[in-house]
Protein backbone atom coordinates (compact mmCIF):
# COMPACT_ATOMS: atom_id res chain seq x y z
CA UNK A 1 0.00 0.00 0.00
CA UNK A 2 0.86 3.58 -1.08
CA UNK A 3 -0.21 6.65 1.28
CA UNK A 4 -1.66 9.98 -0.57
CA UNK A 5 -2.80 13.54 0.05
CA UNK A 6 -6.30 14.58 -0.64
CA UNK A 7 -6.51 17.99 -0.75
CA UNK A 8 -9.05 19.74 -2.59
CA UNK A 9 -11.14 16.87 -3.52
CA UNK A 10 -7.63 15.34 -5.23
CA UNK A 11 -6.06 12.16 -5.13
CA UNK A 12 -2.04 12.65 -5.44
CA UNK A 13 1.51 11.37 -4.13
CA UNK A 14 3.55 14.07 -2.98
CA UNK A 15 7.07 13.96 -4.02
CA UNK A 16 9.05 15.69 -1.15
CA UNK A 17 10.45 12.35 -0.25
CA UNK A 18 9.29 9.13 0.85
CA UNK A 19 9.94 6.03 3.45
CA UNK A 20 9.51 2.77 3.53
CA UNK A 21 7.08 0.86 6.31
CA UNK A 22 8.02 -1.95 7.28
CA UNK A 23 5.63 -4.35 9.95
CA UNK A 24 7.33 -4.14 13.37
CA UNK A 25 5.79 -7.78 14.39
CA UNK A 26 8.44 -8.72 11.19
CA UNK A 27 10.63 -6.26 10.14
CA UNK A 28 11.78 -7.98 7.30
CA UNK A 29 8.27 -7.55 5.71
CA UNK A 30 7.90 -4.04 4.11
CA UNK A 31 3.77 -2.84 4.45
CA UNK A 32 4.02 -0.18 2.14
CA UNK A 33 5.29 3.20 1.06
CA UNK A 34 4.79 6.75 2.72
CA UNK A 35 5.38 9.32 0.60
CA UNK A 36 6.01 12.61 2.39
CA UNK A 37 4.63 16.46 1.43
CA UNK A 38 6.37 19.85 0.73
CA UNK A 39 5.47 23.15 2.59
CA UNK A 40 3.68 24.04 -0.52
CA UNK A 41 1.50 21.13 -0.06
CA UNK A 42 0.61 22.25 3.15
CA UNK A 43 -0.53 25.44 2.00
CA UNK A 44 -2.42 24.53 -0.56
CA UNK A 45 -4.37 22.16 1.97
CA UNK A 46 -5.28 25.34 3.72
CA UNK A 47 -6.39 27.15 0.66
CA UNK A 48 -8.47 24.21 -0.33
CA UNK A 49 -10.08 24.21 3.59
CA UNK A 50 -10.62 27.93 3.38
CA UNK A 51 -12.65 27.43 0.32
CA UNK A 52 -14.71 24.82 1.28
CA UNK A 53 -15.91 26.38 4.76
CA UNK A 54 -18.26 28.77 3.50
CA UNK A 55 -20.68 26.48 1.92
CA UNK A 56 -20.25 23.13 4.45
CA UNK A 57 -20.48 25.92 7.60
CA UNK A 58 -23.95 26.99 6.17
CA UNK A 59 -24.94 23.33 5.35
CA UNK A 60 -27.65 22.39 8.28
CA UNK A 61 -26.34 19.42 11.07
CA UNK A 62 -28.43 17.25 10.07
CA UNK A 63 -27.09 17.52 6.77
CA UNK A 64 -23.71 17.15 7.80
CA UNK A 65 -24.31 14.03 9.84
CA UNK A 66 -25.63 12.19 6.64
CA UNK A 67 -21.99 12.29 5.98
CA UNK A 68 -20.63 10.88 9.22
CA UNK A 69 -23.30 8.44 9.55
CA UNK A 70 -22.28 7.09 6.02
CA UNK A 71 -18.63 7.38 7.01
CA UNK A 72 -19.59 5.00 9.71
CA UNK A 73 -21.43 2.47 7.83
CA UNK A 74 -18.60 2.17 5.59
CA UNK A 75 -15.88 1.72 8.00
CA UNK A 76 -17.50 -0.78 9.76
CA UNK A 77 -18.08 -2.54 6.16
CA UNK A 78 -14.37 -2.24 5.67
CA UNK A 79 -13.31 -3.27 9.62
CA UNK A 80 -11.24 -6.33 8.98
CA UNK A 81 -9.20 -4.34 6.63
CA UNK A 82 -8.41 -1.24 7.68
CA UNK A 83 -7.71 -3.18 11.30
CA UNK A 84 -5.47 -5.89 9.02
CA UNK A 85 -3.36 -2.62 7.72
CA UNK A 86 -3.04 -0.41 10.94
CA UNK A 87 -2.12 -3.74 12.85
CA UNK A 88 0.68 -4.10 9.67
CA UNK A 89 1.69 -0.74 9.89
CA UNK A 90 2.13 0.41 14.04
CA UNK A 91 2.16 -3.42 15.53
CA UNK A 92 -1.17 -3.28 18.04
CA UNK A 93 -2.52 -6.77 17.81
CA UNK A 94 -5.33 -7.36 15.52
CA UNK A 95 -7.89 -8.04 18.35
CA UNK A 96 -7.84 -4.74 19.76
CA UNK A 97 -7.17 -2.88 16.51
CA UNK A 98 -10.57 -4.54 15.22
CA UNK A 99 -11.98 -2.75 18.50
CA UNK A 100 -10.32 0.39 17.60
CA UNK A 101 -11.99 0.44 14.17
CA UNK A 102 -15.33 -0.11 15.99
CA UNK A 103 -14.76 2.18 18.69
CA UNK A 104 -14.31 4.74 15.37
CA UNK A 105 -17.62 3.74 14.23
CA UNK A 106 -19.24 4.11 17.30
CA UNK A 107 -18.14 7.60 17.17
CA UNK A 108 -19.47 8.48 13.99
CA UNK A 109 -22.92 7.74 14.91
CA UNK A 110 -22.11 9.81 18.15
CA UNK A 111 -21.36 12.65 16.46
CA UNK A 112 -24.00 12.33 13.78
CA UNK A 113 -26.71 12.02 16.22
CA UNK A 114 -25.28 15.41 17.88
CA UNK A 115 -25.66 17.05 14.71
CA UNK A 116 -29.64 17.19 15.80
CA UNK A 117 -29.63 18.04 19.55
CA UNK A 118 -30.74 21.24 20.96
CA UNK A 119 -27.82 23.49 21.72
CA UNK A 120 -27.97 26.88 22.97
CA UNK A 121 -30.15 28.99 25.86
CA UNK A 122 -32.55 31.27 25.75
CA UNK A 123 -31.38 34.07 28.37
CA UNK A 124 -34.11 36.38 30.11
CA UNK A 125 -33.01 40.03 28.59
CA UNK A 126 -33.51 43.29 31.06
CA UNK A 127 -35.39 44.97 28.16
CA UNK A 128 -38.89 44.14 27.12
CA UNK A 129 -40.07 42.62 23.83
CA UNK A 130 -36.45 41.21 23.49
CA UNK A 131 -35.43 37.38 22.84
CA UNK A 132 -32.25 36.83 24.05
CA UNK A 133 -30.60 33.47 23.18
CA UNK A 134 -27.17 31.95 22.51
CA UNK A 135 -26.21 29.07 19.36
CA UNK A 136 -23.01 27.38 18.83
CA UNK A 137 -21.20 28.12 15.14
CA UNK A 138 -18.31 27.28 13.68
CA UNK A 139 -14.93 27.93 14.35
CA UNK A 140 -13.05 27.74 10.55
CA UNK A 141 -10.55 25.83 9.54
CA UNK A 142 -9.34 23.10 11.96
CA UNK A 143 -6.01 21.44 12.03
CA UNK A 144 -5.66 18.07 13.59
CA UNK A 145 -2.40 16.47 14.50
CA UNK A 146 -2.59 12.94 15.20
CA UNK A 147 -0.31 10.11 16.81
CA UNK A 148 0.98 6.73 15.85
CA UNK A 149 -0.84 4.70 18.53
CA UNK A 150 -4.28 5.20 18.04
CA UNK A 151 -4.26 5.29 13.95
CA UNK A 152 -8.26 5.11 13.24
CA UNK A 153 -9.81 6.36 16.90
CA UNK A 154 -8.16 9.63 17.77
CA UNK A 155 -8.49 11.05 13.99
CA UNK A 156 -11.92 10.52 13.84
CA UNK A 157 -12.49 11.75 17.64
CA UNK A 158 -11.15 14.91 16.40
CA UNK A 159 -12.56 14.86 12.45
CA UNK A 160 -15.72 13.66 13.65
CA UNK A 161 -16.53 16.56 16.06
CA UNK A 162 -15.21 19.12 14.15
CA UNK A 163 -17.34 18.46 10.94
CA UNK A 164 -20.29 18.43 12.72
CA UNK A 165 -19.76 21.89 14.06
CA UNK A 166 -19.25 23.09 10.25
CA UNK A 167 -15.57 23.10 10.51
CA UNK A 168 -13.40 22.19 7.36
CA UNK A 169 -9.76 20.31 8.53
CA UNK A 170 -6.66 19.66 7.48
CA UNK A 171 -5.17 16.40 9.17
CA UNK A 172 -1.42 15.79 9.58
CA UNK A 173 -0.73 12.24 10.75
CA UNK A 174 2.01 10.54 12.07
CA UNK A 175 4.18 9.18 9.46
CA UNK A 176 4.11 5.63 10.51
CA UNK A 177 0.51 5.62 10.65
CA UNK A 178 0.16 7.34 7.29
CA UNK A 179 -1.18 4.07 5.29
CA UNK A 180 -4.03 3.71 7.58
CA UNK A 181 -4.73 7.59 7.70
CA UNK A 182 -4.96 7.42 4.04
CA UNK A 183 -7.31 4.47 4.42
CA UNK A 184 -9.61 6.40 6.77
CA UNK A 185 -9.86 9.66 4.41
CA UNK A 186 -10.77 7.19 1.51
CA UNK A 187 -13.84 5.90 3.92
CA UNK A 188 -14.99 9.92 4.07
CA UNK A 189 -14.11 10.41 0.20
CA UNK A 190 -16.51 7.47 -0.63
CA UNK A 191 -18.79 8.86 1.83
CA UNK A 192 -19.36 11.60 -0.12
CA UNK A 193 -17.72 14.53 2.22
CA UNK A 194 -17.84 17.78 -0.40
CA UNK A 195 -14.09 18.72 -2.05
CA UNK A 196 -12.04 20.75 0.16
CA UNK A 197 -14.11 19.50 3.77
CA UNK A 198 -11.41 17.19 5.02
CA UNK A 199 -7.80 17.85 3.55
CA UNK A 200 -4.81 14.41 4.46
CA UNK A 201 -1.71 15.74 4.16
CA UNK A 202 0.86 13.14 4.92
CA UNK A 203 4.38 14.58 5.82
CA UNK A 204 6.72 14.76 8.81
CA UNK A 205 6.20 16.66 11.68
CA UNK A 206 9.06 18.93 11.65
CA UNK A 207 8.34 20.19 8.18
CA UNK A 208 4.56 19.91 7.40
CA UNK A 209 3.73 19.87 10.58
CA UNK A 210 5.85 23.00 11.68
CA UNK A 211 3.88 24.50 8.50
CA UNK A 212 0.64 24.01 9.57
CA UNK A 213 0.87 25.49 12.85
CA UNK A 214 3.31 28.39 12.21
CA UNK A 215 1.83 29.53 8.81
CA UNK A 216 -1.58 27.74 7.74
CA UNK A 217 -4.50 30.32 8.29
CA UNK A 218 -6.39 28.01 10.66
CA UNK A 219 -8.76 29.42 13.33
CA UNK A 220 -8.09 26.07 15.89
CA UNK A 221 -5.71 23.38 16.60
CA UNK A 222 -6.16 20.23 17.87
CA UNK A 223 -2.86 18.17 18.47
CA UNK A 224 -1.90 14.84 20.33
CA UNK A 225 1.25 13.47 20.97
CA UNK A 226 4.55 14.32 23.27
CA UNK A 227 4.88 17.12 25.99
CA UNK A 228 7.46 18.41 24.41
CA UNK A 229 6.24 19.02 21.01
CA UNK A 230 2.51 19.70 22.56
CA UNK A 231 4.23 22.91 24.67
CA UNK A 232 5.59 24.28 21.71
CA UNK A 233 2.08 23.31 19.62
CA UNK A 234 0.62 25.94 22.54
CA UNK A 235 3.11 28.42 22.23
CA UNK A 236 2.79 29.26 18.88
CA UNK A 237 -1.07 28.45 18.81
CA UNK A 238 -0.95 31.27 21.29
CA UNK A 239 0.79 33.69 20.08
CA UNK A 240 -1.50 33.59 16.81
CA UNK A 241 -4.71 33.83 18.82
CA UNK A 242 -5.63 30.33 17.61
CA UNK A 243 -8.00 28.07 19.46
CA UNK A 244 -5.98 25.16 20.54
CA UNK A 245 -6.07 21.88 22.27
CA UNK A 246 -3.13 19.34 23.02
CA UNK A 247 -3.17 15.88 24.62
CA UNK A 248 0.38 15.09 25.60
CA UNK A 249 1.87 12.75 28.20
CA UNK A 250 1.24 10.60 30.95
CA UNK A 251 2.32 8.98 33.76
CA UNK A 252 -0.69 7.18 35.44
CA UNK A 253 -0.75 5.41 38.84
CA UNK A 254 -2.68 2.47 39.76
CA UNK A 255 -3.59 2.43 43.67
CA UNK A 256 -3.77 -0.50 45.30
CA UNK A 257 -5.30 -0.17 48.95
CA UNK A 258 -5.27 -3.60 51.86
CA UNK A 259 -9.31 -4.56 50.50
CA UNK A 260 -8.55 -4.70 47.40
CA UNK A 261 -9.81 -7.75 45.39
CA UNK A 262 -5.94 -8.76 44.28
CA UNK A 263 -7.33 -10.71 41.42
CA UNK A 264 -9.52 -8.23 39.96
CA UNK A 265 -6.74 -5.40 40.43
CA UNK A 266 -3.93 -7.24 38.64
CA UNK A 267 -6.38 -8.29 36.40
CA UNK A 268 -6.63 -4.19 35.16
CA UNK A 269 -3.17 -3.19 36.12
CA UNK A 270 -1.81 -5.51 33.71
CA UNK A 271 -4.23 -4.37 30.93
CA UNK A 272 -3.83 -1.06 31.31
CA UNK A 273 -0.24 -1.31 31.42
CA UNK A 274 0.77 -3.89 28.64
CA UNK A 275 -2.36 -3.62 26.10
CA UNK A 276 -0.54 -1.91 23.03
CA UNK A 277 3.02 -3.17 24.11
CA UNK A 278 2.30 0.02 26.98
CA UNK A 279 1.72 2.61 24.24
CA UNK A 280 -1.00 4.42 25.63
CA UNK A 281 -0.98 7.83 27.15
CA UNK A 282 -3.43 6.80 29.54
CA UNK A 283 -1.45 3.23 30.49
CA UNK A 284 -0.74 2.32 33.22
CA UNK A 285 3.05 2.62 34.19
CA UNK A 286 2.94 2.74 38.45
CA UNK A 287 1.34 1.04 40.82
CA UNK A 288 1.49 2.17 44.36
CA UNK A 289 0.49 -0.88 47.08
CA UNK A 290 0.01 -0.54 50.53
CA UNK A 291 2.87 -2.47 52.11
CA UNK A 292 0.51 -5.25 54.40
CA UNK A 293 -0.67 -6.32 50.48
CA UNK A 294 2.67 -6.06 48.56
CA UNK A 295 3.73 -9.23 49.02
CA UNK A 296 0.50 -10.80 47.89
CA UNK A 297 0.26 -8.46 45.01
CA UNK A 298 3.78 -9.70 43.64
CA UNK A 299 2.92 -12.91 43.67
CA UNK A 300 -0.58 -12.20 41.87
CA UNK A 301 1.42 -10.43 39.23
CA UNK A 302 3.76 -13.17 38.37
CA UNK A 303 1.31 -15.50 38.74
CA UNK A 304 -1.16 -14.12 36.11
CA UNK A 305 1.93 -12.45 33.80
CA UNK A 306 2.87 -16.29 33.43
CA UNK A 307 -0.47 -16.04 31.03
CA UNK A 308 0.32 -12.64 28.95
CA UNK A 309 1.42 -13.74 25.38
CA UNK A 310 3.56 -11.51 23.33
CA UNK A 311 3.51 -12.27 20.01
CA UNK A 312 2.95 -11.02 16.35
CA UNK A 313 0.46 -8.36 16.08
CA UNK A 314 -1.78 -10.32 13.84
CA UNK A 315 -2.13 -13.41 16.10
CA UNK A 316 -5.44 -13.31 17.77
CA UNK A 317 -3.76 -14.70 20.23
CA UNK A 318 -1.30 -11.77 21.15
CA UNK A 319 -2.22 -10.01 24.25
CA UNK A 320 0.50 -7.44 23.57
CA UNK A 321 2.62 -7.35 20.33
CA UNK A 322 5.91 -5.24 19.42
CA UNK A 323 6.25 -1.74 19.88
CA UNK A 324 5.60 0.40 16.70
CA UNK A 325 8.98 1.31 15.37
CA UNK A 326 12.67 0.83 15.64
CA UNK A 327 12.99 4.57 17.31
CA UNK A 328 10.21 3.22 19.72
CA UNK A 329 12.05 -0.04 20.12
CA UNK A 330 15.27 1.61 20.96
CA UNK A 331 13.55 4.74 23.37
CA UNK A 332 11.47 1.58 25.25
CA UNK A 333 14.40 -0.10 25.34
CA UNK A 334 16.82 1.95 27.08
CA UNK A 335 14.21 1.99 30.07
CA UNK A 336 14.31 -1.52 30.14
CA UNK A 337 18.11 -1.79 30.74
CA UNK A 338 17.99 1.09 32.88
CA UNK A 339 15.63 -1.21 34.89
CA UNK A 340 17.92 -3.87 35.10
CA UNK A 341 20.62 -1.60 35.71
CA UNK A 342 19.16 0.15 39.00
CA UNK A 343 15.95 -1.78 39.95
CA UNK A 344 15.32 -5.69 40.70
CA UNK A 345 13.35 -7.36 38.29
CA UNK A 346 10.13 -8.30 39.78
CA UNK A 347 8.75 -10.12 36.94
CA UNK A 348 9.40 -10.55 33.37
CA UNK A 349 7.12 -11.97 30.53
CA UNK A 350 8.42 -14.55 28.60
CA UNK A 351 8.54 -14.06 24.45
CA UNK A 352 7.25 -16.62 22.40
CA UNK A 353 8.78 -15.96 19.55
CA UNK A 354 12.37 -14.77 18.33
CA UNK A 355 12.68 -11.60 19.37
CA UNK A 356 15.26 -10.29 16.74
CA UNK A 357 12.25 -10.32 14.04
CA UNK A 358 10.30 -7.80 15.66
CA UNK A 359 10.30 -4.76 17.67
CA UNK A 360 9.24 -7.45 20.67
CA UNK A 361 9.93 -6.08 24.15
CA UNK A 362 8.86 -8.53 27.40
CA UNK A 363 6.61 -6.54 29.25
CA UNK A 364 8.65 -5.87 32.87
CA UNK A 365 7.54 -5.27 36.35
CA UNK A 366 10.40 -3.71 38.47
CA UNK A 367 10.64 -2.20 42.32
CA UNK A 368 13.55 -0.63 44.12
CA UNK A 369 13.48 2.48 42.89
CA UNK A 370 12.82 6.27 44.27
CA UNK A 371 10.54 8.37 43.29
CA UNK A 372 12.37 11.18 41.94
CA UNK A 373 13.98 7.91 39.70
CA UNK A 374 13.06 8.05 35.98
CA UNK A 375 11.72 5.05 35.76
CA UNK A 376 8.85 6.62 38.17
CA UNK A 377 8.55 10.43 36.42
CA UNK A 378 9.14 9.91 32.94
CA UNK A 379 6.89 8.65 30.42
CA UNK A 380 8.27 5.50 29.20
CA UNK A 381 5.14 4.44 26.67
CA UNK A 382 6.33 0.32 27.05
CA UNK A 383 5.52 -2.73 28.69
CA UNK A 384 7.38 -1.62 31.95
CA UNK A 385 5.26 -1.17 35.42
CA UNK A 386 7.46 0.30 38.95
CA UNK A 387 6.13 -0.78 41.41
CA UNK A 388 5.57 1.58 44.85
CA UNK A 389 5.05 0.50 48.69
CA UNK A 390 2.79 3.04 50.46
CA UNK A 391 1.77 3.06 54.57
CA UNK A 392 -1.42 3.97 53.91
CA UNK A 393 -4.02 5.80 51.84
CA UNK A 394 -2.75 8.82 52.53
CA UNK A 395 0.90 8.21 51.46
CA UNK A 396 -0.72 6.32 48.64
CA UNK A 397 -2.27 9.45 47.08
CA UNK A 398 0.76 11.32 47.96
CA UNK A 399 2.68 9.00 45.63
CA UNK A 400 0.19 9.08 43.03
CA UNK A 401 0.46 13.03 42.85
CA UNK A 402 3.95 13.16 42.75
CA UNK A 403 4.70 13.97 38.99
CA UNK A 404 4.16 16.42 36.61
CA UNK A 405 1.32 14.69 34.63
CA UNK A 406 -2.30 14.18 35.59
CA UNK A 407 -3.84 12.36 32.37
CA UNK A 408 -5.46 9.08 34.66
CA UNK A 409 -5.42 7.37 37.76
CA UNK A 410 -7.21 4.11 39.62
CA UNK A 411 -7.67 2.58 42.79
CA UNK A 412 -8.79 -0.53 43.89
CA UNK A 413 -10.43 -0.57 47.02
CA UNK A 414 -13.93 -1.91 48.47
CA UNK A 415 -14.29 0.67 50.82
CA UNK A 416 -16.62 3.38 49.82
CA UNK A 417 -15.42 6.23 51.46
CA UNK A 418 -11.74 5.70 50.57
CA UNK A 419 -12.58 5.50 46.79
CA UNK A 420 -15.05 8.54 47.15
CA UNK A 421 -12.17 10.30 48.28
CA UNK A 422 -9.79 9.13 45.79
CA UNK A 423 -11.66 10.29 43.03
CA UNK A 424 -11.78 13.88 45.22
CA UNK A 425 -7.71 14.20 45.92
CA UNK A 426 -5.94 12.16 42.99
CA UNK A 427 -4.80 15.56 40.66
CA UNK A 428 -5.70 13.89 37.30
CA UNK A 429 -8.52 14.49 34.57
CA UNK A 430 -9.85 11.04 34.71
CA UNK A 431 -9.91 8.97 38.06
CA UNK A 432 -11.66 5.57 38.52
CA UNK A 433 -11.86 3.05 41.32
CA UNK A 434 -11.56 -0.55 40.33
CA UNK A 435 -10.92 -0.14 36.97
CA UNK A 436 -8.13 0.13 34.64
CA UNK A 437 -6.87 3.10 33.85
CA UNK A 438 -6.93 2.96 30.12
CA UNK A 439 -10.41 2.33 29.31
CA UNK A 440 -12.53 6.08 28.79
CA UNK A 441 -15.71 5.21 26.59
CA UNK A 442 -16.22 7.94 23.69
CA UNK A 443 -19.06 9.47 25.15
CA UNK A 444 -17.11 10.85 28.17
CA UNK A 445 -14.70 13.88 28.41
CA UNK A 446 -11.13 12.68 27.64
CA UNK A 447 -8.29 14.88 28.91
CA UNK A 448 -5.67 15.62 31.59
CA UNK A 449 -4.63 18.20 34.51
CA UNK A 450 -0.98 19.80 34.97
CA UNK A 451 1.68 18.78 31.89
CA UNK A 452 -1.02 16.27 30.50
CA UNK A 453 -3.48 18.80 28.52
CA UNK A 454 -3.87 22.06 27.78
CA UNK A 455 -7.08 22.32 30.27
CA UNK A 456 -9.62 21.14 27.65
CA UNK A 457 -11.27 17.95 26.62
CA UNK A 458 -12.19 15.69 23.78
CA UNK A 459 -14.69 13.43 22.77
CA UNK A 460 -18.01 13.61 24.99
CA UNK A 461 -20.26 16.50 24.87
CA UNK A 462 -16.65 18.47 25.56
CA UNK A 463 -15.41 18.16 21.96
CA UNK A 464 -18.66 20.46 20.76
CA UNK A 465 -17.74 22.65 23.01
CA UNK A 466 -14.29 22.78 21.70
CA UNK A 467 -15.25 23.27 17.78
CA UNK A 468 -17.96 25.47 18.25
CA UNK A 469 -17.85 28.96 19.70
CA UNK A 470 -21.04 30.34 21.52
CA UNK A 471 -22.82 33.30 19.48
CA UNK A 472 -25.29 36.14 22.07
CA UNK A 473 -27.99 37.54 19.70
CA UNK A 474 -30.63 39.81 20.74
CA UNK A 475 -33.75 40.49 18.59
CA UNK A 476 -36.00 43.18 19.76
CA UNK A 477 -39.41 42.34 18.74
CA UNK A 478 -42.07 45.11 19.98
């Protein structure tokens, strides 16, 4: 397969250079070809948006959601292959990528069916014979910047949203999810979306990317992906008096408190932690145990990590696969020997296969360390859980606040009050009690607190908020 822009309404390959993908289950096997964009490309992607606004902004919602809700009958029609190529081209194992696909799908529909639900207030004015009311409208031109490790779900979470509020977009992938990004934009093309209403540019981040923030005459931005990059997304975004939105990093806790059902909690910490090979911003990388448990929590750990298979990504089998590239590979890595090198190895998966074809790394669980130790601050985004001993619930929270992100956090406890209070004094956007910390449904604001967001949510109601801006009028009738 062969990734392409579609800009305009136009099918092309851009010819600023291009890379070869090759599957990170078996990196011997090459997936396909990205080809990558120009700044001019870019540019013309906005002047194609631009164009198209006028006439798609004025277009009723319930026009605009024919389009998403054919979008989503299509996708789902084409599940097993678009899932069969993003699992080819980033390495998440086929089950969950076929889940991905339908969690896409299932926000289609959302959207569409928001594209006919009342919005607005009528506001009592101080004047007689005057109707006073507010209505949501457009922003402009939207540009999306997506990640690797959610190739079908967080595009459409943002496209979705964002056409229903009479935006037009231009989308910048990640380059080694460009094949399936050029999948999903052929779903809206046969859908029928008007020329010019969603623009794919495919191109690397420091180029195109760079472009579209700094120069593109967009009105909002919505970006996902590292701190670092996501800080200077903001910056600029800022000082152009653009909208903007970025989802950035993560470094989630699981809590552990003395009632906990052990089974059930290792159960979700190892989900959340090694679903995706750990690639999740919301996964689940420490776990903080009170110390009359820890013992008993070990041993549940090895006990059910003895069941994890690691394998290729399309083995239906594979509860984790490889990470999604040989830069991932090597970043993950380094963590891993850095582990060995100043932690004890708790427990270590075993790999079923050889693990010089892939991008395989055995997902780890590690102790020993302290918590200014950056193998408990820094994102890692791997199969690699540190494990914390706390006194109490007190200390545990303490522990569980101690970094610079607040994207998610859990705790597994049967007592009511404790988990009430939890949800109250853990500083992060998303807090759950005897769950995983990796599972938000679509329907529910997603987002963070301190280095994790930028103080505003997607998907959910939230994401309308976030494309639309609120209009006053005033009509004076007597």
């Amino acid at each position: 397969m062969e990734s392409q822009n579609w800009i305009g309404g136009n099918w092309y390959t851009p010819s600023a250079g291009e890379m070869t993908v090759y599957n990170p289950s078996e990196t011997s096997e090459i997936v396909g070809t990205v080809h990558l964009s120009s700044n001019e490309d870019m540019m013309e992607a906005g002047v194609a948006a631009k164009a198209a606004l006028q006439q798609w902004a004025t277009r009723t919602p319930g026009e605009r959601a024919a389009f998403l809700d054919k979008a989503a009958s299509l996708l789902e029609q084409n599940l097993e292959e678009i899932a069969h190529v993003a699992s080819s081209e980033m390495g998440k194992p086929i089950s969950e990528m076929k889940g991905e696909v339908m969690r896409g799908v299932n926000l289609l529909k959302y959207y569409a069916a928001e594209g006919v639900r009342a919005h607005g207030s009528v506001i009592p004015a101080s004047q007689s014979s005057v109707l006073q009311y507010t209505k949501r409208v457009p922003l402009g031109v939207a540009g999306l910047i997506t990640p690797w490790n959610f190739p079908v779900a967080i595009p459409i979470w943002k496209i979705a949203p964002a056409l229903i509020c009479g935006n037009t977009i231009i989308w910048k992938p990640a380059e080694i999810a460009s094949l399936s990004a050029t999948y999903v934009a052929k779903i809206f093309a046969q859908a029928g979306l008007p020329d010019g209403v969603l623009n794919l540019v495919i191109g690397e981040g420091h180029t195109v990317g760079n472009t579209l923030v700094e120069q593109v005459d967009v009105d909002v931005i919505s970006f996902t992906g590292s701190t670092k990059t996501g800080m200077h997304v903001a910056s600029i975004a800022a000082q152009r008096n653009i909208k903007y939105q970025t989802e950035m990093g993560g470094k989630n806790a699981a809590v552990v408190l003395a009632d906990a059902d052990l089974k059930l909690a290792t159960s979700a910490i190892l989900s959340g932690a090694f679903r995706s090979a750990g690639q999740k911003c919301t996964a689940t990388s420490r776990v903080i145990v009170e110390e009359s448990i820890y013992n008993p929590l070990i041993d549940e750990l090895r006990r059910q990590l003895a069941d994890v298979y690691t394998g290729s990504a399309l083995d239906p089998k594979s509860y984790l696969g490889p990470v999604a590239s040989k830069a991932q590979y090597e970043k993950v890595q380094s963590f891993i020997n850095l582990a060995h090198t100043e932690a004890q190895i708790v427990a270590e998966g075993a790999l079923q296969l050889d693990p010089s074809s892939g991008y395989y790394v055995a997902p780890s669980i590690v102790e020993g360390v302290p918590t200014s130790h950056a193998l408990v601050q820094e994102e890692i985004f791997g199969p690699l859980i540190t494990l914390l001993k706390a006194t109490d619930f007190e200390e545990a929270v303490s522990l569980c606040n101690q970094t610079v992100y607040g994207l998610s956090a859990s705790v597994f406890t049967n007592d009511i009050q404790k988990g009430f209070r939890f949800l109250d004094e853990a500083e992060a956007g998303m807090v759950r009690i005897n769950l995983e910390s990796a599972g938000v449904e679509y329907q529910a604001p997603f987002g963070g607190m301190k280095r994790s967001s930028s103080h505003s949510r997607e998907q959910g109601q939230a994401a309308l908020d976030f494309y639309s801006q609120l209009k006053t009028c005033a009509v004076y009738y007597g």
